[in-house]
Protein backbone atom coordinates (compact mmCIF):
# COMPACT_ATOMS: atom_id res chain seq x y z
CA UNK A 1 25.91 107.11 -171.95
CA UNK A 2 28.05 109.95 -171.04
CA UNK A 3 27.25 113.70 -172.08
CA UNK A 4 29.47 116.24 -173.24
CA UNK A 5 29.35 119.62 -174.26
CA UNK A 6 31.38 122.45 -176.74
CA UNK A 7 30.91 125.02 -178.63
CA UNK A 8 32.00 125.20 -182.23
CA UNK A 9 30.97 126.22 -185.72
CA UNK A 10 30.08 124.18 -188.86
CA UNK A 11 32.15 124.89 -191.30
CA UNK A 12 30.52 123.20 -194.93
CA UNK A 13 29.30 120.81 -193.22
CA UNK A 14 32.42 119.89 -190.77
CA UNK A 15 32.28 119.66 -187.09
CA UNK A 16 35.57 120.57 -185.67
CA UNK A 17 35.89 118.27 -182.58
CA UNK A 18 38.69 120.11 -180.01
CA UNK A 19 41.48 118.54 -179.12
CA UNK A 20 39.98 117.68 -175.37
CA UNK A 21 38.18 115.07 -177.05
CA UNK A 22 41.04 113.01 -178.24
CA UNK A 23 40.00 110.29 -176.26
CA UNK A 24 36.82 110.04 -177.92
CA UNK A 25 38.04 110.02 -181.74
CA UNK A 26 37.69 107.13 -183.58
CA UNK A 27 34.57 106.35 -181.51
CA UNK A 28 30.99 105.64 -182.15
CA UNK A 29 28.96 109.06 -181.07
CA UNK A 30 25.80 110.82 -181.26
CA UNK A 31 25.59 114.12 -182.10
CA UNK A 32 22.94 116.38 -181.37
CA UNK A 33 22.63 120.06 -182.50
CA UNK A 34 21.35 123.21 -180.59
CA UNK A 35 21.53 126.29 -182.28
CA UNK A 36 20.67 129.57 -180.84
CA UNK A 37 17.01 130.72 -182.48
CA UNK A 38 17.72 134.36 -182.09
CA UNK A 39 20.94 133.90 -183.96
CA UNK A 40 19.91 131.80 -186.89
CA UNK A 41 15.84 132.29 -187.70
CA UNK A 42 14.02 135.27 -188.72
CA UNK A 43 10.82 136.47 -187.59
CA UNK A 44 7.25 135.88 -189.20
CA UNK A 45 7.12 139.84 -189.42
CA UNK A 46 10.66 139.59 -191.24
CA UNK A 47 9.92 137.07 -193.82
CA UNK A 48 6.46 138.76 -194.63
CA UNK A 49 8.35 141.99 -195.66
CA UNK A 50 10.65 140.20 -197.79
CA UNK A 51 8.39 138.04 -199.76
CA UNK A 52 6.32 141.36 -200.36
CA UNK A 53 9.27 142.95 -201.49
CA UNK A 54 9.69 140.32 -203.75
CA UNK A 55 6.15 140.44 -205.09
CA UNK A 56 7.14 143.93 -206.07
CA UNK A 57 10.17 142.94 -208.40
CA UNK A 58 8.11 140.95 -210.35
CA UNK A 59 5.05 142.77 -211.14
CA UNK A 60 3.05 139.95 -209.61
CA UNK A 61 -0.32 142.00 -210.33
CA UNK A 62 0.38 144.24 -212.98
CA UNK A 63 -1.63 142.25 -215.97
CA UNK A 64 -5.11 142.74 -213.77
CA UNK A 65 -7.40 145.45 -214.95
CA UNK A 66 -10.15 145.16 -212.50
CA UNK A 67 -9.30 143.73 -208.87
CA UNK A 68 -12.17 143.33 -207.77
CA UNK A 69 -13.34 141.13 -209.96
CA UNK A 70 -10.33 139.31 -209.87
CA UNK A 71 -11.08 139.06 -206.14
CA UNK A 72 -14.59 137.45 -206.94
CA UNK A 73 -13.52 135.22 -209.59
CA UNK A 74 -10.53 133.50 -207.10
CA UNK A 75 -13.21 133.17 -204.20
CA UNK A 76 -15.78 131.74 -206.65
CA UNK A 77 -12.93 129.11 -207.20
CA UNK A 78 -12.87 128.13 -203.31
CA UNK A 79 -16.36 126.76 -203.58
């Protein structure tokens, strides 16, 4: 098996191939995909912010009148 390497995009779901590769068209490959992690994910920190910011568009809490019995009742439910 013979390894080779370039960089390219995804574009809806196509893989542009470069024209280097002629040779190689019309062949049986495997394909394996790096991507760069600082480029593509998000941080835990990150997506805690933005589901509380969603919590906050939808009034997640608003209908409870006393939280902390709320708070008892849900840990009463854990045993």
């Amino acid at each position: 098996m013979k390894a080779i390497e370039f960089t390219t995009t995804i574009d809806e779901g196509i893989i542009r191939v470069p024209q280097n590769m002629k040779p190689y068209y019309n062949s049986r490959v495997r394909v394996l995909i790096l991507t760069d992690e600082s480029e593509t994910s998000i941080s835990k920190k990150e997506k805690l912010s933005i589901a509380i910011k969603n919590m906050e568009k939808i009034s997640m809490f608003s209908n409870i009148d006393n939280p902390t019995k709320w708070q008892k009742t849900i840990r009463n439910e854990w045993e």
